[in-house]
N, C-alpha and C. Protein backbone atom coordinates (compact mmCIF):
# COMPACT_ATOMS: atom_id res chain seq x y z
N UNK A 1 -15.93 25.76 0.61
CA UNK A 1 -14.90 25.57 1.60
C UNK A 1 -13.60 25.20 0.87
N UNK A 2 -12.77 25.71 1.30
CA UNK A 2 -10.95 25.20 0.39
C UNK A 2 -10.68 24.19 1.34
N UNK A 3 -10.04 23.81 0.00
CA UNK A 3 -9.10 22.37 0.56
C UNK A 3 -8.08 22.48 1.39
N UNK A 4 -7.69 21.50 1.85
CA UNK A 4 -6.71 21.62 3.27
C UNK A 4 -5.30 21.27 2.13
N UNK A 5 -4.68 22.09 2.70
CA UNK A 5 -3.57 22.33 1.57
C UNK A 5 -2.55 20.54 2.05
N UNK A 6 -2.25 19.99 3.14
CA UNK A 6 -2.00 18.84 3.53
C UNK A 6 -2.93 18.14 4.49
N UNK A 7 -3.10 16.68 4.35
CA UNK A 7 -3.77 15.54 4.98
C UNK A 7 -2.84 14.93 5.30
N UNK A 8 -2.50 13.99 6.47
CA UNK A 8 -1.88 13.21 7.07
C UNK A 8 -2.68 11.75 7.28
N UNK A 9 -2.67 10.84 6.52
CA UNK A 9 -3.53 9.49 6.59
C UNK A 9 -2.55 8.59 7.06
N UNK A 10 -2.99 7.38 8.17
CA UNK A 10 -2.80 6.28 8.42
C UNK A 10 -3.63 5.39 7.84
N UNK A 11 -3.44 3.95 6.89
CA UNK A 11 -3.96 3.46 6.58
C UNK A 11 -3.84 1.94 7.07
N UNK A 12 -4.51 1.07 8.11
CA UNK A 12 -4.37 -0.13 8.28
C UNK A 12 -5.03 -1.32 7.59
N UNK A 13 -4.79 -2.42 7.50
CA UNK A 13 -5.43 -3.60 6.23
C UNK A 13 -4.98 -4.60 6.65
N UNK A 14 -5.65 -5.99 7.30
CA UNK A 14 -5.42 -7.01 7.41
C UNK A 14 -5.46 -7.33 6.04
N UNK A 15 -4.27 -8.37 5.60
CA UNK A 15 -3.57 -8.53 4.32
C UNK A 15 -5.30 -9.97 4.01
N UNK A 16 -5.18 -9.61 2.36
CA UNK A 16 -6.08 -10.94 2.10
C UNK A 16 -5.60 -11.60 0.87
N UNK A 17 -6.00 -12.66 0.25
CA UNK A 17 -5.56 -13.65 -0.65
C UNK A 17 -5.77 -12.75 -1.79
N UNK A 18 -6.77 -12.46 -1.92
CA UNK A 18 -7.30 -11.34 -3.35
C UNK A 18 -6.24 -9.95 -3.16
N UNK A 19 -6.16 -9.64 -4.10
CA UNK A 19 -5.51 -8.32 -4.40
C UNK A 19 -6.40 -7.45 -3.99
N UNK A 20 -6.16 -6.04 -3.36
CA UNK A 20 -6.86 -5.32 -2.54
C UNK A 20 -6.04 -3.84 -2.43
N UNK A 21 -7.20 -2.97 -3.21
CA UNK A 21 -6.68 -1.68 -3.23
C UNK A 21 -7.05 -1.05 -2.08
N UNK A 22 -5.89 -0.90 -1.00
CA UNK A 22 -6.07 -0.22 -0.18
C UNK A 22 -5.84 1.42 0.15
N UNK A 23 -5.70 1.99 -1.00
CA UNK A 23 -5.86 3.55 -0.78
C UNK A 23 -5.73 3.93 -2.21
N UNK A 24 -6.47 5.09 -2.53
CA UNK A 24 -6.58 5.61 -3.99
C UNK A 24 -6.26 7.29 -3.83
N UNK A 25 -5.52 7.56 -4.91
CA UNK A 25 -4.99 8.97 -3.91
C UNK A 25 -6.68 10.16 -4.85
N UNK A 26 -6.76 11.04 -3.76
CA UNK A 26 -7.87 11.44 -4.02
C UNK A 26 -7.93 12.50 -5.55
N UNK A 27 -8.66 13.12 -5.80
CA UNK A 27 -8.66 13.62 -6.75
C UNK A 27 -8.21 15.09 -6.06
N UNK A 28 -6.96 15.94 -7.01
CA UNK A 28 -6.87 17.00 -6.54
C UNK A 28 -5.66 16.99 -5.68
N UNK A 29 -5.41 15.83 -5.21
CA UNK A 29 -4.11 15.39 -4.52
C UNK A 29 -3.14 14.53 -5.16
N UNK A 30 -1.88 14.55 -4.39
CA UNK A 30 -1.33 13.42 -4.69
C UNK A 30 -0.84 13.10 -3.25
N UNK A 31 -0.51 11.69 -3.20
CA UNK A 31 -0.27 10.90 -1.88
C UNK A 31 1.38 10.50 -1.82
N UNK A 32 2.01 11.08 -1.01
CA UNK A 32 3.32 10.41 -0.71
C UNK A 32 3.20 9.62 0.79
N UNK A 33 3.79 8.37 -0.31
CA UNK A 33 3.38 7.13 1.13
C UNK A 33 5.24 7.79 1.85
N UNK A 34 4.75 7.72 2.88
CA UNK A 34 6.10 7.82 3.64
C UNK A 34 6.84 6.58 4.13
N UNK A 35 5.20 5.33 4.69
CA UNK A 35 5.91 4.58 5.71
C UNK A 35 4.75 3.20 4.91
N UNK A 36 5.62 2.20 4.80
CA UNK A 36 4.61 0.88 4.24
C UNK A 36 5.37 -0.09 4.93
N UNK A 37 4.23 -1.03 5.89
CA UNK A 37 5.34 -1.84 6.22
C UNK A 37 3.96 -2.84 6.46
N UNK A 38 4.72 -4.56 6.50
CA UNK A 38 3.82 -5.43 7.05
C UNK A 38 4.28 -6.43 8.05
N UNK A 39 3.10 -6.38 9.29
CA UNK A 39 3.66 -7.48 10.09
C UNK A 39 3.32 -8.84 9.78
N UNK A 40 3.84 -9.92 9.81
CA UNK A 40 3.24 -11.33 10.09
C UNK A 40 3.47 -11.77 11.48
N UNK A 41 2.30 -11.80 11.92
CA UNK A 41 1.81 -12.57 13.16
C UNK A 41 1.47 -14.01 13.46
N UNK A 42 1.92 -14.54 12.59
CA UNK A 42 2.05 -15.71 12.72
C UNK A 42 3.36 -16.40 12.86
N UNK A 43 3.62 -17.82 13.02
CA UNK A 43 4.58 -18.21 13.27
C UNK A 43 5.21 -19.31 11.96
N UNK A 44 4.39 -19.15 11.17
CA UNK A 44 5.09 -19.60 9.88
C UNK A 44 5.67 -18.48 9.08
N UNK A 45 6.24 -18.69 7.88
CA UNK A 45 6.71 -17.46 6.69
C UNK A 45 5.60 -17.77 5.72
N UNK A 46 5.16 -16.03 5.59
CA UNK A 46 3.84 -15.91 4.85
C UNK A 46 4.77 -15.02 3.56
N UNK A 47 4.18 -14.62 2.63
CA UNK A 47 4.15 -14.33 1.57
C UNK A 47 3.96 -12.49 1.09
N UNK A 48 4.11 -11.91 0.71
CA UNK A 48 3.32 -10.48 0.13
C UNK A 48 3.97 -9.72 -0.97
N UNK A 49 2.67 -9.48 -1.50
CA UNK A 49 3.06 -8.80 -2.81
C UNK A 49 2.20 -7.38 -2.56
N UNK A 50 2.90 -5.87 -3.03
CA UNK A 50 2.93 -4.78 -2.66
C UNK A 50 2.88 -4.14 -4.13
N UNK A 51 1.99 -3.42 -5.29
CA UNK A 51 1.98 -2.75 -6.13
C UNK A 51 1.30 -1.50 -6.02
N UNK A 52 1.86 -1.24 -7.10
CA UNK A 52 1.21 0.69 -7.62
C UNK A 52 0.28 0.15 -8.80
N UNK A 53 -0.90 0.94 -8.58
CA UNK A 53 -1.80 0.37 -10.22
C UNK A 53 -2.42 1.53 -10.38
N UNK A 54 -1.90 2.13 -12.06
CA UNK A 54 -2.49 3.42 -12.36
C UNK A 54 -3.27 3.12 -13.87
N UNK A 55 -4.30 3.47 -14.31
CA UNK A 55 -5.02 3.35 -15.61
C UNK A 55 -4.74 4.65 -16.53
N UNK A 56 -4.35 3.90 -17.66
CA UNK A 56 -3.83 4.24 -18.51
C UNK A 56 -4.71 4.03 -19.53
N UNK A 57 -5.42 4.86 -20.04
CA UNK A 57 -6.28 5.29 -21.41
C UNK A 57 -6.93 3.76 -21.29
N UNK A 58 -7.64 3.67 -19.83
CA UNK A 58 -8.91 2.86 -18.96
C UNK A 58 -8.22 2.06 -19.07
N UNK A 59 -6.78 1.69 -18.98
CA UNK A 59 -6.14 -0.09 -18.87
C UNK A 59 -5.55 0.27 -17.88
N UNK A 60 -5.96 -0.61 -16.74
CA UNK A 60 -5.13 -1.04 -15.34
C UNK A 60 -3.68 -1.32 -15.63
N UNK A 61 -2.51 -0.69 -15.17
CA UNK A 61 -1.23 -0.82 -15.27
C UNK A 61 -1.06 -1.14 -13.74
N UNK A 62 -0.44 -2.51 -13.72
CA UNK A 62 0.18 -2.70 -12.43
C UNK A 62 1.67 -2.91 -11.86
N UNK A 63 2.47 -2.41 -11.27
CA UNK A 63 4.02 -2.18 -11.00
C UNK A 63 3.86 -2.71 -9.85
N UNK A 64 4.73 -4.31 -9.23
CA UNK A 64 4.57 -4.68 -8.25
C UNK A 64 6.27 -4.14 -7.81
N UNK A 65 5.94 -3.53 -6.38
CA UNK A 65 6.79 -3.18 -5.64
C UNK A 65 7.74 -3.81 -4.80
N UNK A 66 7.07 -4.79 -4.50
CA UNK A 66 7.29 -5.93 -3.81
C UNK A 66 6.80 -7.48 -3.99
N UNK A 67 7.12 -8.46 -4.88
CA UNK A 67 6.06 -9.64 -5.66
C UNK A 67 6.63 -10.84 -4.52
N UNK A 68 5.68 -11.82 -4.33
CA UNK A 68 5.55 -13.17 -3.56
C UNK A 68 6.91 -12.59 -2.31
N UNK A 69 7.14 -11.60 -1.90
CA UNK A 69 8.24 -11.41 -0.46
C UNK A 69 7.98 -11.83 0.84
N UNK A 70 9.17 -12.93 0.98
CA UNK A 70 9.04 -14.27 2.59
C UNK A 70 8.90 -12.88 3.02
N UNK A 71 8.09 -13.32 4.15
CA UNK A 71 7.98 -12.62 5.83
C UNK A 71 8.30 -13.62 6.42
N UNK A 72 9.34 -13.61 7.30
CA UNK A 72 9.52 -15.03 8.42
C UNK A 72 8.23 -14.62 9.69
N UNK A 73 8.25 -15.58 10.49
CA UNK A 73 6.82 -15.59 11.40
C UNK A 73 7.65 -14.55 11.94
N UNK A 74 6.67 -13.98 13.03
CA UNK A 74 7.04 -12.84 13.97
C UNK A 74 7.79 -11.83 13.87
N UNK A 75 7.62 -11.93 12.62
CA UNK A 75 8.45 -10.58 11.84
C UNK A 75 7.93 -9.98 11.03
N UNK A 76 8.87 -8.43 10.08
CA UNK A 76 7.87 -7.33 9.74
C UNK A 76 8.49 -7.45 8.14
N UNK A 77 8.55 -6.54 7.04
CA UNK A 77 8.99 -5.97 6.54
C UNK A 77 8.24 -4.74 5.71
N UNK A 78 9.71 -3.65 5.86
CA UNK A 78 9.27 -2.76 5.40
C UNK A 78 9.56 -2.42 3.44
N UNK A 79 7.96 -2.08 2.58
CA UNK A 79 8.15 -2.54 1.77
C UNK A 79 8.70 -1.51 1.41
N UNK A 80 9.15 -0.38 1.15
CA UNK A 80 9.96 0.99 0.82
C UNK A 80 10.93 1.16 1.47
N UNK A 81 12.12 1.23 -0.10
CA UNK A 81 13.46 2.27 0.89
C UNK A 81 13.11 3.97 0.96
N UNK A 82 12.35 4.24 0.63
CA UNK A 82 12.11 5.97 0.53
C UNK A 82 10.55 5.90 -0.23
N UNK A 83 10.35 7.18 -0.26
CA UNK A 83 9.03 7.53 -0.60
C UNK A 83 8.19 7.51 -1.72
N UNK A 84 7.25 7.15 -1.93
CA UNK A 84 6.14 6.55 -3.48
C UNK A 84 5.19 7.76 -3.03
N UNK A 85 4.94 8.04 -5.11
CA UNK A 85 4.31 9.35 -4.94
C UNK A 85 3.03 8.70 -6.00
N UNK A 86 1.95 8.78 -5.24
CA UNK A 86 1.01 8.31 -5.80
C UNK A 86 -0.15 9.52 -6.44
N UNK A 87 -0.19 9.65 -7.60
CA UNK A 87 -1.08 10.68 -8.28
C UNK A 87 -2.28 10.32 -8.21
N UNK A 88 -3.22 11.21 -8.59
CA UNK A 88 -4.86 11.14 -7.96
C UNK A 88 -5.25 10.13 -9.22
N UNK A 89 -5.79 9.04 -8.35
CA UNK A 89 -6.06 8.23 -9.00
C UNK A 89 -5.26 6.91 -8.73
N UNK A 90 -4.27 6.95 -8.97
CA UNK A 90 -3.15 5.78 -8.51
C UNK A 90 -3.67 4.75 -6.88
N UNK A 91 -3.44 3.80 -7.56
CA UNK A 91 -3.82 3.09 -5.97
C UNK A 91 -2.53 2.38 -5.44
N UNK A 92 -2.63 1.95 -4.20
CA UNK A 92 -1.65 0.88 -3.77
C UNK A 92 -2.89 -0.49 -3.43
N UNK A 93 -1.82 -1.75 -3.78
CA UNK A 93 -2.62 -2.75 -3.53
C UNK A 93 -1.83 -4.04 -2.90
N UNK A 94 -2.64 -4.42 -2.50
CA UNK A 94 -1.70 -5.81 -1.34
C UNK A 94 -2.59 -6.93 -1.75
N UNK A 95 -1.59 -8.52 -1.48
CA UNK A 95 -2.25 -9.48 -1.41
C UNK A 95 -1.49 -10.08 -1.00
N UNK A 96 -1.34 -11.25 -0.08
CA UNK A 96 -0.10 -12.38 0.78
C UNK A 96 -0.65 -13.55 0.37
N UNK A 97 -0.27 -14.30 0.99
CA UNK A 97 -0.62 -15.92 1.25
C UNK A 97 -1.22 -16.47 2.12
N UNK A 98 -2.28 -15.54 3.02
CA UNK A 98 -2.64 -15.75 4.46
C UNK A 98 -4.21 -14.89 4.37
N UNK A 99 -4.67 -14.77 5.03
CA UNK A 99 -5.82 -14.02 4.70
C UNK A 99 -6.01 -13.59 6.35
N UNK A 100 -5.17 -14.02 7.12
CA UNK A 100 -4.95 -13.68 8.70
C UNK A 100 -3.79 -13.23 9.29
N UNK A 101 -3.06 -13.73 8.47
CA UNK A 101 -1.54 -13.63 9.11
C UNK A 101 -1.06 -12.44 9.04
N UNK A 102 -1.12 -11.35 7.71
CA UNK A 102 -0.07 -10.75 7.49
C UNK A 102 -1.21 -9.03 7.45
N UNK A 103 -0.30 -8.13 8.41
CA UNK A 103 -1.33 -6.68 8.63
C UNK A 103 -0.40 -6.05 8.41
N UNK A 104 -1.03 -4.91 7.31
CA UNK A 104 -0.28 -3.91 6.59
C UNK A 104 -0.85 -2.33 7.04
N UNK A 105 0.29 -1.91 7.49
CA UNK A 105 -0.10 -0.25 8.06
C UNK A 105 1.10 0.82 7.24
N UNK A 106 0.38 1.72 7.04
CA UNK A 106 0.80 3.03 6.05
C UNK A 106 0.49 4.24 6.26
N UNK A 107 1.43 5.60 6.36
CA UNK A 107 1.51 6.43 6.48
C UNK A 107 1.72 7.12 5.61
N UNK A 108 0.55 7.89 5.17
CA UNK A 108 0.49 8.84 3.80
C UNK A 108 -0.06 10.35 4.28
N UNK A 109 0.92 11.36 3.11
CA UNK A 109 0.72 12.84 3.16
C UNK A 109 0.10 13.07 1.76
N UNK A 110 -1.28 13.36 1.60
CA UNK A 110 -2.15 13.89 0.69
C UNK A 110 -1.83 15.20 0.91
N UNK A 111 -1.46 15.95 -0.42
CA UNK A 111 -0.65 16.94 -0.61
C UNK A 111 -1.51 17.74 -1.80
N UNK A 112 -1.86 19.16 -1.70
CA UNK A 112 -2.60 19.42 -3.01
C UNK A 112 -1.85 19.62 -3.88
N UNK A 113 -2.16 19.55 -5.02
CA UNK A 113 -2.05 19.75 -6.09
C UNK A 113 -1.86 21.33 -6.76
């Protein structure tokens, strides 16, 4: 069967204390995140850190996108001014200060190769 020449993924993730790879772009693809954003639902200012981590001759390389960034309570932010192109293999990863507070949703186009 051939591959679907584009995928359209939503990816949602209640944010946690541990670092947490929430999407790995597949093999054969690459992933352009279009849309990364996080809410905090809470009513304090929570915390988040937003990276790219790609391995490099088997060493984890990590590029934080966004490191320790206030969220005020009841508010969002979006962690991209424009689009991250994640190669097969490449992950995105999140971690905040809350392990409840802060939910991260993403809109990615897996694109072949």
């Amino acid at each position: 069967m051939a591959l679907a020449l584009n995928v359209f993924k939503t990816v949602t993730q209640v944010v946690s204390t541990n670092s947490v790879g929430i999407y790995t772009a597949p093999v054969g693809y690459a992933g352009v995140v279009l849309l990364a954003q996080v809410a905090n639902v809470s009513s304090d200012t929570q915390t988040i850190t937003v990276s790219h981590r790609r391995s490099v001759v088997g060493v984890a390389v990590t590029t934080e996108i966004v490191k320790n960034c206030p969220i005020p309570g009841n508010d969002s932010l979006s962690v991209l001014d424009g689009k991250l192109i994640l190669e097969s293999g490449d992950a995105l990863v999140i971690s905040g200060s809350s392990s409840e507070s802060l939910k991260f949703i993403s809109s990615i186009l897996e694109t072949l190769k």
